[in-house]
PDB file of N, CA and C in Angstrom:
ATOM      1  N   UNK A   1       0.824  -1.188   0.000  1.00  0.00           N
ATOM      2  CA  UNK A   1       0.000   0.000   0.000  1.00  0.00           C
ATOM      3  C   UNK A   1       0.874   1.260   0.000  1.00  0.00           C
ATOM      4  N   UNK A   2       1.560   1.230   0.897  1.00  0.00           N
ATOM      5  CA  UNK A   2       2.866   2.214   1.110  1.00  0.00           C
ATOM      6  C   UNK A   2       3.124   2.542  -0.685  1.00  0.00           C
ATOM      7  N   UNK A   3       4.031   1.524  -1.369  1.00  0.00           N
ATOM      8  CA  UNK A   3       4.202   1.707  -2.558  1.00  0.00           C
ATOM      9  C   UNK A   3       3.918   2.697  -3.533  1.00  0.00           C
ATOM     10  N   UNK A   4       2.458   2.517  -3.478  1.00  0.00           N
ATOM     11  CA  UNK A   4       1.462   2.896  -3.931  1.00  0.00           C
ATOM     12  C   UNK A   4       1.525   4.258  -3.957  1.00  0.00           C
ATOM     13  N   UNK A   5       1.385   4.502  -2.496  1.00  0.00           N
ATOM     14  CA  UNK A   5       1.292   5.585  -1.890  1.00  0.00           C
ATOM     15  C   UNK A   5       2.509   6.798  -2.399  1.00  0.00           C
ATOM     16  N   UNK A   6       4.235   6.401  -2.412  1.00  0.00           N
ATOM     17  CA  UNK A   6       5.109   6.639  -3.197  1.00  0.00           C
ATOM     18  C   UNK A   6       4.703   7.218  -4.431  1.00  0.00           C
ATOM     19  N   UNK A   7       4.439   5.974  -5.603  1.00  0.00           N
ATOM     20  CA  UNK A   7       4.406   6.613  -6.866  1.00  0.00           C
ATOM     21  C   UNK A   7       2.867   7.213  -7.264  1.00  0.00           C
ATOM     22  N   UNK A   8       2.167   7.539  -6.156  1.00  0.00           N
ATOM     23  CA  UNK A   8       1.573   8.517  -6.357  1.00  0.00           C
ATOM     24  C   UNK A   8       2.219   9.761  -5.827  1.00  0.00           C
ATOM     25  N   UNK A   9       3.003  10.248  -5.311  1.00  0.00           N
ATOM     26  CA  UNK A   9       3.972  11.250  -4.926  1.00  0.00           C
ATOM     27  C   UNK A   9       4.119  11.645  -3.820  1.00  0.00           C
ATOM     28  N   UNK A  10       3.335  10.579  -2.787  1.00  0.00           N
ATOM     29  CA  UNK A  10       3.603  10.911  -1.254  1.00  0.00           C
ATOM     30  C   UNK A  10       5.390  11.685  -0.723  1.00  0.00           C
ATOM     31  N   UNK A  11       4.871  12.510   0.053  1.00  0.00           N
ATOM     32  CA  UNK A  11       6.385  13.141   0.593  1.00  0.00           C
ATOM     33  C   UNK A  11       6.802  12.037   1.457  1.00  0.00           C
ATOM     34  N   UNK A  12       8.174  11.935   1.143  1.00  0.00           N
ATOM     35  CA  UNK A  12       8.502  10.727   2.269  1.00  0.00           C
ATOM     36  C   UNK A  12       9.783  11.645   3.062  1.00  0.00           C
ATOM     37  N   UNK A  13       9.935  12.828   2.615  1.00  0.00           N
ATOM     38  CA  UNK A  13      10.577  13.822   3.583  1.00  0.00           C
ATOM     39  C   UNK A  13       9.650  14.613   4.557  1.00  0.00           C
ATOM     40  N   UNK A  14       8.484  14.283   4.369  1.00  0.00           N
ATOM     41  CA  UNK A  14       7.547  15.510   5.147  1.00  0.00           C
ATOM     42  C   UNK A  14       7.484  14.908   6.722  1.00  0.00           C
ATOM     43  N   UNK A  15       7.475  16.341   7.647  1.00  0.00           N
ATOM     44  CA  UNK A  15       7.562  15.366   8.878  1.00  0.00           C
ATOM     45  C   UNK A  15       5.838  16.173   9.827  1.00  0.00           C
ATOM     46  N   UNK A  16       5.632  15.141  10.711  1.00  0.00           N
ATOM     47  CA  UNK A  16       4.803  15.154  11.420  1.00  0.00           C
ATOM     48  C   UNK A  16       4.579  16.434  12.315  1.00  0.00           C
ATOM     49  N   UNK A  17       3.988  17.322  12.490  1.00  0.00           N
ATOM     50  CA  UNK A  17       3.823  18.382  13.311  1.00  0.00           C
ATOM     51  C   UNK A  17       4.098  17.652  14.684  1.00  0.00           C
ATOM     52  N   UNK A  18       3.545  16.891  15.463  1.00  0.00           N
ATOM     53  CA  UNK A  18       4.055  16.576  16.687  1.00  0.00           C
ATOM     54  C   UNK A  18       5.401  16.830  17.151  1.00  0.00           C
ATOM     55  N   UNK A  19       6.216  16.139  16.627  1.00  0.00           N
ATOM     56  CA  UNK A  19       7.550  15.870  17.592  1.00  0.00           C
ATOM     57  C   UNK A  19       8.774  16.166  15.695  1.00  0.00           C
ATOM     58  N   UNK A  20       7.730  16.224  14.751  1.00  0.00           N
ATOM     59  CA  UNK A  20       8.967  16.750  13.515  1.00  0.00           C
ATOM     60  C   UNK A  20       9.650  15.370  12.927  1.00  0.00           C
ATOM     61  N   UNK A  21       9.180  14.178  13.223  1.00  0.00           N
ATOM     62  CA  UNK A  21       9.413  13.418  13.017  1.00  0.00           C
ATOM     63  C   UNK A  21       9.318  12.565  11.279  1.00  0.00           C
ATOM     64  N   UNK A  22       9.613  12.092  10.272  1.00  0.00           N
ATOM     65  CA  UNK A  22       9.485  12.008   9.190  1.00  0.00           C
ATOM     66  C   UNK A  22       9.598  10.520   8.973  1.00  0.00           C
ATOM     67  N   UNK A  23       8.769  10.231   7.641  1.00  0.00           N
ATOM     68  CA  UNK A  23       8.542   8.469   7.778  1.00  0.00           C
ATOM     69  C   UNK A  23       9.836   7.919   8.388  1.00  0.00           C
ATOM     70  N   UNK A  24      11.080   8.278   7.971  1.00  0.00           N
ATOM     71  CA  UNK A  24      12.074   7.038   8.282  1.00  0.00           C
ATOM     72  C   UNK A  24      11.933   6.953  10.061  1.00  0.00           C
ATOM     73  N   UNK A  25      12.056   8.030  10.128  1.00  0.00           N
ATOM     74  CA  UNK A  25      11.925   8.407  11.967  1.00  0.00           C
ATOM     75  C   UNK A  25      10.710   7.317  12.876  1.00  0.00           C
ATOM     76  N   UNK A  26       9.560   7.351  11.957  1.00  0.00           N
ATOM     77  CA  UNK A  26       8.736   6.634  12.020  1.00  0.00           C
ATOM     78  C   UNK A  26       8.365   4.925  12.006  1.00  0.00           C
ATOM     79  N   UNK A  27       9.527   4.814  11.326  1.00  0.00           N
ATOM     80  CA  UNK A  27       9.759   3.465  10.765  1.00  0.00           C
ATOM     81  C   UNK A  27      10.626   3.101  11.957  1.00  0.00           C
ATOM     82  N   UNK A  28      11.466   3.608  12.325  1.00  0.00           N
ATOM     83  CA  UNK A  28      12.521   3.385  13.795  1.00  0.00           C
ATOM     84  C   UNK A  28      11.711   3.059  14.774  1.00  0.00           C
ATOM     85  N   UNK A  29      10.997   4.605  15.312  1.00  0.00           N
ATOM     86  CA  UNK A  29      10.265   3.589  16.211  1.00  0.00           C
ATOM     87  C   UNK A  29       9.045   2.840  16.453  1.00  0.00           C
ATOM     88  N   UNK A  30       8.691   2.220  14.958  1.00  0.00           N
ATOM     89  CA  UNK A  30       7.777   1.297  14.735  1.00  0.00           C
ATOM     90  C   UNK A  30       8.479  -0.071  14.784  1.00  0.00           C
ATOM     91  N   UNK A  31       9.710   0.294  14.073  1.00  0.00           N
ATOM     92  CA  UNK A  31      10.564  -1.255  13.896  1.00  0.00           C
ATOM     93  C   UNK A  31       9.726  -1.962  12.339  1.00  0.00           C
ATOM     94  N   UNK A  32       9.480  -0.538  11.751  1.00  0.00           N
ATOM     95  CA  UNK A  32       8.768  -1.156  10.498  1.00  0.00           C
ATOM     96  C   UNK A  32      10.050  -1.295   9.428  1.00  0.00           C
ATOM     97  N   UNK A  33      10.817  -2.434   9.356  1.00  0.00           N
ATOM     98  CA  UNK A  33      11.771  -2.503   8.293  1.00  0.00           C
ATOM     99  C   UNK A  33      11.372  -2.571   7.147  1.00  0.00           C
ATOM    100  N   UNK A  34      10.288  -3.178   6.872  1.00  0.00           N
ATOM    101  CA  UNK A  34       9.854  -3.307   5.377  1.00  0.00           C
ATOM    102  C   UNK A  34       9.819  -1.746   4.924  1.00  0.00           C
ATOM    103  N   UNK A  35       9.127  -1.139   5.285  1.00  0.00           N
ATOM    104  CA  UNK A  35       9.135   0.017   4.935  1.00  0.00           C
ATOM    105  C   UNK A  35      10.436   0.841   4.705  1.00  0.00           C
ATOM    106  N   UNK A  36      11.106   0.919   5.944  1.00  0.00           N
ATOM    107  CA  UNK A  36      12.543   1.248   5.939  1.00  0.00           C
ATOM    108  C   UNK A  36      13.490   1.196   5.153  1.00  0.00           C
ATOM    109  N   UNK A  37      13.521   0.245   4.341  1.00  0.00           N
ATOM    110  CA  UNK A  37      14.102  -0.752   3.363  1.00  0.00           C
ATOM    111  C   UNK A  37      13.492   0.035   2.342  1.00  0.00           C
ATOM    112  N   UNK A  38      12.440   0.477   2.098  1.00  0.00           N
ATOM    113  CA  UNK A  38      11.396   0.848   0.926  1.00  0.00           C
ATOM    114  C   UNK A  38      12.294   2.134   0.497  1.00  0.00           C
ATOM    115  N   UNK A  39      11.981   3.015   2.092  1.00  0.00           N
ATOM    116  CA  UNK A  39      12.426   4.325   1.474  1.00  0.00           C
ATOM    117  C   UNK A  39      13.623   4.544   1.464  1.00  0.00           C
ATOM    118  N   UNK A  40      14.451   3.839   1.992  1.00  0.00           N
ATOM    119  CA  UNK A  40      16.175   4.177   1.397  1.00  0.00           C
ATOM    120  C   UNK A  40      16.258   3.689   0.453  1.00  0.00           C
ATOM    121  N   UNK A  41      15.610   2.652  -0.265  1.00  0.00           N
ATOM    122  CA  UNK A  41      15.930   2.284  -1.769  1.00  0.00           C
ATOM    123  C   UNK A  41      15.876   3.889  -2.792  1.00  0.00           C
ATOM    124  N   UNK A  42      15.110   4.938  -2.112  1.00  0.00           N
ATOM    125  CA  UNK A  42      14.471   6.087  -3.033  1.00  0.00           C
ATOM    126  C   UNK A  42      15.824   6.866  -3.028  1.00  0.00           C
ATOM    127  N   UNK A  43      16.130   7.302  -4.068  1.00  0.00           N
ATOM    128  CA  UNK A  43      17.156   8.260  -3.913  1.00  0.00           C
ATOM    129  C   UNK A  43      16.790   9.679  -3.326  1.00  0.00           C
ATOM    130  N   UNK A  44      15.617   9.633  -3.396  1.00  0.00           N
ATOM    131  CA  UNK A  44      15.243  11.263  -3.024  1.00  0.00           C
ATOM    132  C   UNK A  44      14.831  11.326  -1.501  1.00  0.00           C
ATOM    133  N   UNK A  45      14.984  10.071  -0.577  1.00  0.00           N
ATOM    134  CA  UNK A  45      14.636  10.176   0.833  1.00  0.00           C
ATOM    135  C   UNK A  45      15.884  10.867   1.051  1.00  0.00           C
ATOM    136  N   UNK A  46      15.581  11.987   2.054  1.00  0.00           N
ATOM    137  CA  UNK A  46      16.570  12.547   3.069  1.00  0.00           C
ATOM    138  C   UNK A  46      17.137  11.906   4.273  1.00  0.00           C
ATOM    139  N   UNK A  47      18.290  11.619   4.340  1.00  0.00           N
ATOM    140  CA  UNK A  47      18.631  10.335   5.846  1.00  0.00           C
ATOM    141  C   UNK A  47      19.166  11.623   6.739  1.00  0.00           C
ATOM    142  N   UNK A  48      19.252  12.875   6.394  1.00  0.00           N
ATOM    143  CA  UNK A  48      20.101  13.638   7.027  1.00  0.00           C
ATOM    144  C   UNK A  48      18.947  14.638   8.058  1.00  0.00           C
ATOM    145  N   UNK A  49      17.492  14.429   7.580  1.00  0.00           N
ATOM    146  CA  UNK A  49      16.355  15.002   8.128  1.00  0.00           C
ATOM    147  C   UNK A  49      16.462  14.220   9.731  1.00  0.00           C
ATOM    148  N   UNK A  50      16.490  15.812  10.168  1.00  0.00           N
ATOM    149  CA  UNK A  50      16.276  15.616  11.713  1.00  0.00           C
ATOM    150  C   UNK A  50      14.794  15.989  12.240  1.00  0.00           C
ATOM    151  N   UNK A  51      14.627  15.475  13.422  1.00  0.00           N
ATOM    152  CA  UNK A  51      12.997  15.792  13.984  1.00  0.00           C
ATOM    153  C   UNK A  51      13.288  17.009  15.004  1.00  0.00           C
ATOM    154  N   UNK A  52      12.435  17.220  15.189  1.00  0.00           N
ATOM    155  CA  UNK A  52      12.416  18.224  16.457  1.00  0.00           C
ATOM    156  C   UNK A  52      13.555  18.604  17.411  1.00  0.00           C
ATOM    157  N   UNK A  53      13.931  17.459  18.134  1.00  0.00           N
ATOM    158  CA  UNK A  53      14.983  17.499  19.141  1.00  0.00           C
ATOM    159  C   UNK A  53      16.673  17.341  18.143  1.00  0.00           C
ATOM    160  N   UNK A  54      16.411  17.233  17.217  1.00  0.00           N
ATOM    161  CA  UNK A  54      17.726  17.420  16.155  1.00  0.00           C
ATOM    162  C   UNK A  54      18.319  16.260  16.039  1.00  0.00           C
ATOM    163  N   UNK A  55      17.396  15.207  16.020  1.00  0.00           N
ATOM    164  CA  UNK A  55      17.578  13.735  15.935  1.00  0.00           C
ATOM    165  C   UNK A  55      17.874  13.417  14.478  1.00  0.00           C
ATOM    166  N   UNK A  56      18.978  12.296  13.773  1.00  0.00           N
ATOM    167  CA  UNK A  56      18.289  11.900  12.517  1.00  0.00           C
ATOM    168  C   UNK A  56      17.494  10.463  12.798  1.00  0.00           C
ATOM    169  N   UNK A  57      17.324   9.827  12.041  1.00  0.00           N
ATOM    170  CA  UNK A  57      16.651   8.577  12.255  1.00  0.00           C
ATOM    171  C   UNK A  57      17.730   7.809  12.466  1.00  0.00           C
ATOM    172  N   UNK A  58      19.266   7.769  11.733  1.00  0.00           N
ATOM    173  CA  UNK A  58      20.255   7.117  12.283  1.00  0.00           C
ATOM    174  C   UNK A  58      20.639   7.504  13.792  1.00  0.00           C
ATOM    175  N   UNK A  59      20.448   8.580  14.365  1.00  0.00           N
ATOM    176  CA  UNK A  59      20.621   8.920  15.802  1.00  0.00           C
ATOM    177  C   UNK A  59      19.644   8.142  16.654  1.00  0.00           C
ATOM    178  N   UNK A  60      18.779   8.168  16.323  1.00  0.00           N
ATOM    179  CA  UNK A  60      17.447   6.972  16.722  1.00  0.00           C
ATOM    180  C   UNK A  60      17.895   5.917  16.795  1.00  0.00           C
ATOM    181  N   UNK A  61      18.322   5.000  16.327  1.00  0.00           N
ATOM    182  CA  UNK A  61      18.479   3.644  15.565  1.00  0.00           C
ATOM    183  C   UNK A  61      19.619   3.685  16.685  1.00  0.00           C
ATOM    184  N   UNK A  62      20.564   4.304  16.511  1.00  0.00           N
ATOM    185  CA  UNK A  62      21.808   4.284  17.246  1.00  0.00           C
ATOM    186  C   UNK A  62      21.716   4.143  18.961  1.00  0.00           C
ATOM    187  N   UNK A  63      20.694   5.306  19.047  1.00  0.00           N
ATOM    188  CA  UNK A  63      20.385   5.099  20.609  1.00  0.00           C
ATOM    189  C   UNK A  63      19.435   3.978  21.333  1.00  0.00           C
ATOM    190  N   UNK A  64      18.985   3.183  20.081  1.00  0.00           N
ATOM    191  CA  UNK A  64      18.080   2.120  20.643  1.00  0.00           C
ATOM    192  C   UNK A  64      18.596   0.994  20.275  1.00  0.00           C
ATOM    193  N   UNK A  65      20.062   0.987  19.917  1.00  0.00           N
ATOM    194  CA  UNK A  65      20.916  -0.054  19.129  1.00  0.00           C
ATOM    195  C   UNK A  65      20.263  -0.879  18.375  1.00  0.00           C
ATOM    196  N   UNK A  66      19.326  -0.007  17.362  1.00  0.00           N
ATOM    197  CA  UNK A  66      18.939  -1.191  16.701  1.00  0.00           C
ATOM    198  C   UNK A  66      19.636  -1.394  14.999  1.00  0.00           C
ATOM    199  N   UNK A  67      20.117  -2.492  14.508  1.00  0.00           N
ATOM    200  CA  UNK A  67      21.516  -2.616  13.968  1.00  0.00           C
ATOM    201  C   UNK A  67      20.776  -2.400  12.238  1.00  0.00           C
ATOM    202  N   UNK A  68      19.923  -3.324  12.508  1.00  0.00           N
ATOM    203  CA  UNK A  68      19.078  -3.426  11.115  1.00  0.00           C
ATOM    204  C   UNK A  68      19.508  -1.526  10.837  1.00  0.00           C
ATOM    205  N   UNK A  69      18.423  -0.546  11.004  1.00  0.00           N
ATOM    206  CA  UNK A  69      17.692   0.219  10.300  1.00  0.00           C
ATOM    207  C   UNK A  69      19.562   1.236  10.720  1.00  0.00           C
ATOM    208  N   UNK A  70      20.377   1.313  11.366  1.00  0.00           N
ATOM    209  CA  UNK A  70      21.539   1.623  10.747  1.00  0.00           C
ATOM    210  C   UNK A  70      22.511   1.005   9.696  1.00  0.00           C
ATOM    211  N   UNK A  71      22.293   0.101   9.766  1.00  0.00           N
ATOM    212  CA  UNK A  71      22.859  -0.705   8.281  1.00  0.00           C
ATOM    213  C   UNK A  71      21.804  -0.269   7.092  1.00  0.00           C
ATOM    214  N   UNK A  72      20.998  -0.179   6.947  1.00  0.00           N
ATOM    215  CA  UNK A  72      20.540   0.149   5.550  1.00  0.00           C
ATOM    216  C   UNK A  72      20.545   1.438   5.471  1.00  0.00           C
ATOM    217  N   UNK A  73      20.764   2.316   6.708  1.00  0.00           N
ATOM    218  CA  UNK A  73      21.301   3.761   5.917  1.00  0.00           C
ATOM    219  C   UNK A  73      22.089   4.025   5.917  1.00  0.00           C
ATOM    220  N   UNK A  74      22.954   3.458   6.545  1.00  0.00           N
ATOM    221  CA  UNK A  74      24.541   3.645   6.106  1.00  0.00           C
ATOM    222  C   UNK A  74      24.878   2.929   4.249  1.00  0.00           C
ATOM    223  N   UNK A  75      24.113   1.789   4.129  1.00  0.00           N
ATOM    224  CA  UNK A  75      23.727   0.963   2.758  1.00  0.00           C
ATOM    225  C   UNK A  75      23.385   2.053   2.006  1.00  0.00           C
ATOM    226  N   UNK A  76      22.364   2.752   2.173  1.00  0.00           N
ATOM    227  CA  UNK A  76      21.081   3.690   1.553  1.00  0.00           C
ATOM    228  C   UNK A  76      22.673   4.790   1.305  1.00  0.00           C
ATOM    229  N   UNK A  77      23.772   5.297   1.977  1.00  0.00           N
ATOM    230  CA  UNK A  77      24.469   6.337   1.403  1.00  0.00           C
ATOM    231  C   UNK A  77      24.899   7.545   3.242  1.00  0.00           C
ATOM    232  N   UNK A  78      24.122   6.871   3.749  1.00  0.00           N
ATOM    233  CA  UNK A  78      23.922   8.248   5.357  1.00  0.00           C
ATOM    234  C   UNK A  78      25.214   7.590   5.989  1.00  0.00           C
ATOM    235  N   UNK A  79      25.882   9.032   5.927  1.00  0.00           N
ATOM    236  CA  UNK A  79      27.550   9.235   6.498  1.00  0.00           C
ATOM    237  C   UNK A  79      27.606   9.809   7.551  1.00  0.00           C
ATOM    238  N   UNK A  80      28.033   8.753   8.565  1.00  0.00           N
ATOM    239  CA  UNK A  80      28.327   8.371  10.532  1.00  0.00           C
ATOM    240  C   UNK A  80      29.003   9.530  10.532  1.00  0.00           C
ATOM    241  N   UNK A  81      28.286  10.432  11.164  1.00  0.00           N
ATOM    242  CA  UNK A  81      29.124  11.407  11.572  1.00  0.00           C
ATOM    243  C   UNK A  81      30.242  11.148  12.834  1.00  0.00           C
ATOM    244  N   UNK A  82      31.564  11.777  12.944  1.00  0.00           N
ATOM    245  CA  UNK A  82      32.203  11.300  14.002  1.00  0.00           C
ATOM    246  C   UNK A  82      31.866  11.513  15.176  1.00  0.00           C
ATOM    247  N   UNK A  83      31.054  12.331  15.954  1.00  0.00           N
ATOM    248  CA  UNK A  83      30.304  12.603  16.909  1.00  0.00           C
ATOM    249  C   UNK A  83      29.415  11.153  16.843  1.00  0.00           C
ATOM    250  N   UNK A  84      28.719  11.046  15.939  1.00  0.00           N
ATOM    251  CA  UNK A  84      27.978   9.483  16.273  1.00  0.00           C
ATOM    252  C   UNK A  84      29.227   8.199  17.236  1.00  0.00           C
ATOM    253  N   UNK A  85      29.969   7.857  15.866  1.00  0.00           N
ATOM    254  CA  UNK A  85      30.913   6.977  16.173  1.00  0.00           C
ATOM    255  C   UNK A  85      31.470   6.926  17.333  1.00  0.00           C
ATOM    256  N   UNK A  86      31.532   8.397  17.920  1.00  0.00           N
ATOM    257  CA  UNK A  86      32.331   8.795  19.306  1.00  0.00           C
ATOM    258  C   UNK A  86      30.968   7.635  20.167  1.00  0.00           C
ATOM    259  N   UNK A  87      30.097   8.426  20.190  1.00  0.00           N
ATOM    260  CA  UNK A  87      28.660   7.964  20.934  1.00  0.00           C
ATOM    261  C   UNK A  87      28.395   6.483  20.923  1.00  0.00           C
ATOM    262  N   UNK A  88      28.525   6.234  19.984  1.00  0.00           N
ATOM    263  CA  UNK A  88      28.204   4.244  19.522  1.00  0.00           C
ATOM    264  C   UNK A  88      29.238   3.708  20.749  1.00  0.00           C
ATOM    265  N   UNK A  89      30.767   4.131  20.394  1.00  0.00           N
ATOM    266  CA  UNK A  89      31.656   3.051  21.279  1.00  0.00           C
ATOM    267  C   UNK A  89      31.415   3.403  22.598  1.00  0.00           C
ATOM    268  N   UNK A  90      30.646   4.569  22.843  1.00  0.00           N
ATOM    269  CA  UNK A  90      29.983   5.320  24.649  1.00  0.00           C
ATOM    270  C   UNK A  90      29.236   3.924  25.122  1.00  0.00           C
ATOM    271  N   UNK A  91      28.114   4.250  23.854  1.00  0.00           N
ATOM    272  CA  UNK A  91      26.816   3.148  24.204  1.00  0.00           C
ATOM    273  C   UNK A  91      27.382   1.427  24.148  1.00  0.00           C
ATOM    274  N   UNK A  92      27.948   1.135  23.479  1.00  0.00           N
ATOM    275  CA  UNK A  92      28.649  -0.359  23.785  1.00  0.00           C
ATOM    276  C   UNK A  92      29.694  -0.403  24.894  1.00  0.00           C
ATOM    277  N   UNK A  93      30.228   0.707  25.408  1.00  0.00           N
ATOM    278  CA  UNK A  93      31.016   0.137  26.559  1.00  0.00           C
ATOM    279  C   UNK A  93      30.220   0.331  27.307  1.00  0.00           C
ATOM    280  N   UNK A  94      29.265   1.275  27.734  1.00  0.00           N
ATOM    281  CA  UNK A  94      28.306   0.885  28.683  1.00  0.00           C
ATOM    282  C   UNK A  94      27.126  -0.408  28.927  1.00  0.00           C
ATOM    283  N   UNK A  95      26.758  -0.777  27.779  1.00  0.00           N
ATOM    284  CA  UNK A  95      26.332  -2.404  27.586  1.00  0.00           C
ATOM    285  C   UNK A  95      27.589  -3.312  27.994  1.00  0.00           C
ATOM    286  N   UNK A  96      28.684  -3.341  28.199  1.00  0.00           N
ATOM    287  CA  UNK A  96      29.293  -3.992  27.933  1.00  0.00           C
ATOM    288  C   UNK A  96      29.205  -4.288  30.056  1.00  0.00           C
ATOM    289  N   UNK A  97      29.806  -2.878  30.396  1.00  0.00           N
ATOM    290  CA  UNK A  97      29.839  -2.495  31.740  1.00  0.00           C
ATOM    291  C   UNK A  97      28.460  -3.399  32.373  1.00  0.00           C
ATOM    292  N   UNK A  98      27.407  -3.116  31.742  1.00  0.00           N
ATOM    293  CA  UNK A  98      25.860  -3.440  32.241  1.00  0.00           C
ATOM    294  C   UNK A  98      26.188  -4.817  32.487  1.00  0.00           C
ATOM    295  N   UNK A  99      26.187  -5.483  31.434  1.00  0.00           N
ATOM    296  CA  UNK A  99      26.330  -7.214  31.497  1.00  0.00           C
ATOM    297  C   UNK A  99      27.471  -7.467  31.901  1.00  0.00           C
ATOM    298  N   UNK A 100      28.513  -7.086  32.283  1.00  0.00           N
ATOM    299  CA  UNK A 100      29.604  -7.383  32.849  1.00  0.00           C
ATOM    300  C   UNK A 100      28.831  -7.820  34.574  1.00  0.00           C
ATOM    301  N   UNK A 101      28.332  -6.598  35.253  1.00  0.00           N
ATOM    302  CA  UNK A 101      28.119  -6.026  36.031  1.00  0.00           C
ATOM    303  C   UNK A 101      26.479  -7.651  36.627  1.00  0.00           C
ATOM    304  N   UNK A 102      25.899  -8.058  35.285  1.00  0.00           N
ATOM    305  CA  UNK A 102      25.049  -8.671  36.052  1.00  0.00           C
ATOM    306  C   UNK A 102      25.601 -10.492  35.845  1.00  0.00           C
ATOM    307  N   UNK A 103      26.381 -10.594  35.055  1.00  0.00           N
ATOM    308  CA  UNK A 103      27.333 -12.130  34.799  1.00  0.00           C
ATOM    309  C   UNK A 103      27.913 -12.216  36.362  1.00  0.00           C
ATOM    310  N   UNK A 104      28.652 -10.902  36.836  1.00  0.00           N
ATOM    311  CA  UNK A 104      29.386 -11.110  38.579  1.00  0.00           C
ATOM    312  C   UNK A 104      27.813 -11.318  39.343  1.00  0.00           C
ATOM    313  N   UNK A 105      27.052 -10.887  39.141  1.00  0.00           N
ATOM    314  CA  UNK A 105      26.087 -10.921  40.017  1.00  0.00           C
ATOM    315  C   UNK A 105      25.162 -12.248  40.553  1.00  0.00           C
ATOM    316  N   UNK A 106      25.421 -13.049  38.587  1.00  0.00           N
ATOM    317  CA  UNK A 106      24.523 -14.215  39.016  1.00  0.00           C
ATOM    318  C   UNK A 106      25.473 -15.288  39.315  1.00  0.00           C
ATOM    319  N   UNK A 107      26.943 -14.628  38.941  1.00  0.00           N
ATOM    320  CA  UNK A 107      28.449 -15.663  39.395  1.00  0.00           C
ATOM    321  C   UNK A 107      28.242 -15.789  41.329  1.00  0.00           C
ATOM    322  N   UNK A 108      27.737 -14.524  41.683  1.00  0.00           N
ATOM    323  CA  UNK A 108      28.291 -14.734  43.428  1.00  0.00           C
ATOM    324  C   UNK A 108      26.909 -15.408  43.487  1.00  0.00           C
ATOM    325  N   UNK A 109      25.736 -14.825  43.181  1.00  0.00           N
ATOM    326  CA  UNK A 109      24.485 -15.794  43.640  1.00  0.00           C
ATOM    327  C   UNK A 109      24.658 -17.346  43.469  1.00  0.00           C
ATOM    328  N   UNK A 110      25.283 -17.969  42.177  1.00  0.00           N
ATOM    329  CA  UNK A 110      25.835 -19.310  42.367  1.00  0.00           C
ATOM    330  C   UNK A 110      26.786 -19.670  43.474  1.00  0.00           C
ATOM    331  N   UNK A 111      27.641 -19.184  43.707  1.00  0.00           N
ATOM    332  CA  UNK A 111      28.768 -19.263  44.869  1.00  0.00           C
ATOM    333  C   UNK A 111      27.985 -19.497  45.908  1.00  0.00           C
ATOM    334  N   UNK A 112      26.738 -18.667  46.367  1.00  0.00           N
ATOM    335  CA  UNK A 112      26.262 -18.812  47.689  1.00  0.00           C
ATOM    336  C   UNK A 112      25.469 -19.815  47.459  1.00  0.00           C
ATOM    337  N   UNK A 113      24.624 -19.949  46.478  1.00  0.00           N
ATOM    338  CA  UNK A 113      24.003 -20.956  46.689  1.00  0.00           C
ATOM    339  C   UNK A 113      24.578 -22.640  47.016  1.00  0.00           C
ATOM    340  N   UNK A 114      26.271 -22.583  46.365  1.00  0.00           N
ATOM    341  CA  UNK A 114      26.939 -24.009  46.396  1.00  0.00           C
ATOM    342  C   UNK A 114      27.303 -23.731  47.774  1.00  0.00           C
ATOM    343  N   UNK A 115      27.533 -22.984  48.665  1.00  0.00           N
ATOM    344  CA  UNK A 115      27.895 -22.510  49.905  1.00  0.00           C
ATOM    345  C   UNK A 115      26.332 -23.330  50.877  1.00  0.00           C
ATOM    346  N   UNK A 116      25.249 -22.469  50.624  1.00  0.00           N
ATOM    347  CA  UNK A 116      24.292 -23.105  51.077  1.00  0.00           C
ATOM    348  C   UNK A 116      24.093 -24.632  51.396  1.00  0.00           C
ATOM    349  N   UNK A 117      24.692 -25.070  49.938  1.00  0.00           N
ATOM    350  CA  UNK A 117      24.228 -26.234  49.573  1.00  0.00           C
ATOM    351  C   UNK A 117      25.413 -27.376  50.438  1.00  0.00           C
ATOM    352  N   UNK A 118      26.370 -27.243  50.474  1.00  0.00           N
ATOM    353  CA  UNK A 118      27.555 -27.607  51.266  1.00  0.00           C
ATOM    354  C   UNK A 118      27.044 -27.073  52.609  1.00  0.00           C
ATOM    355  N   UNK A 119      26.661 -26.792  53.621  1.00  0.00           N
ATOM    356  CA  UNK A 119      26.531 -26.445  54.747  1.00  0.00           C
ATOM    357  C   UNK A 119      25.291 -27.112  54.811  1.00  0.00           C
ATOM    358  N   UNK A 120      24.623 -27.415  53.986  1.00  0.00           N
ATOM    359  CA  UNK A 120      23.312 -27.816  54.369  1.00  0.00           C
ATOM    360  C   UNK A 120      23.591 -30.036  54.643  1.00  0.00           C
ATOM    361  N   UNK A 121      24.252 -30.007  53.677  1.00  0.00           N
ATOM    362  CA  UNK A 121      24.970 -31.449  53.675  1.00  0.00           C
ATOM    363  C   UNK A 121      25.457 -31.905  54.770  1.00  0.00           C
TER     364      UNK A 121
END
């Protein structure tokens, strides 16, 4: 339907009065890839359109690590700014920190529990 919608001349740069948001933006946080996929195939989608808060849709994608819809615009031609890149290796060492942080956690909860379990013997 979308399609459709295209080559009848839908704006796929136009953004939403709410929050300024524009289909790709939309597609992020729908998690609608099909679509996503649709409009970076277009040469005339803008990847560089920001919403309101001066987001692009790759800034989106980035902050919700979701890998898909930055790979096809980086695919689609949209160039990582180094400020991103700085930010990405922020957000993976802090995932990294996170699960580090809960692997020790369920490591000592095993410990006590073999502790338990030996004292209880």
């Amino acid at each position: 339907m979308m399609r459709r919608d295209l080559e009848l001349g839908a704006d796929i740069n136009g953004q939403e009065s709410l929050n300024g948001s524009t289909p790709l933006h939309l597609c992020e946080e729908e998690r609608n890839y099909e679509l996503a996929e649709l409009l970076c195939e277009r040469p005339d989608v803008n990847l560089n359109a920001t919403n309101y808060a001066g987001q692009t849709a790759y800034q989106l994608a980035l902050e919700r690590n979701n890998f898909l819809l930055k790979k096809m615009q980086i695919d689609a031609g949209y160039k990582v700014p180094p400020s991103d890149v700085k930010r990405s290796d922020r957000i993976a060492k802090s995932k990294r920190f996170w699960l580090k942080s809960i692997l020790v956690r369920q490591k000592n909860k095993s410990k006590s529990c073999v502790r338990r379990l030996r004292f209880s013997i």
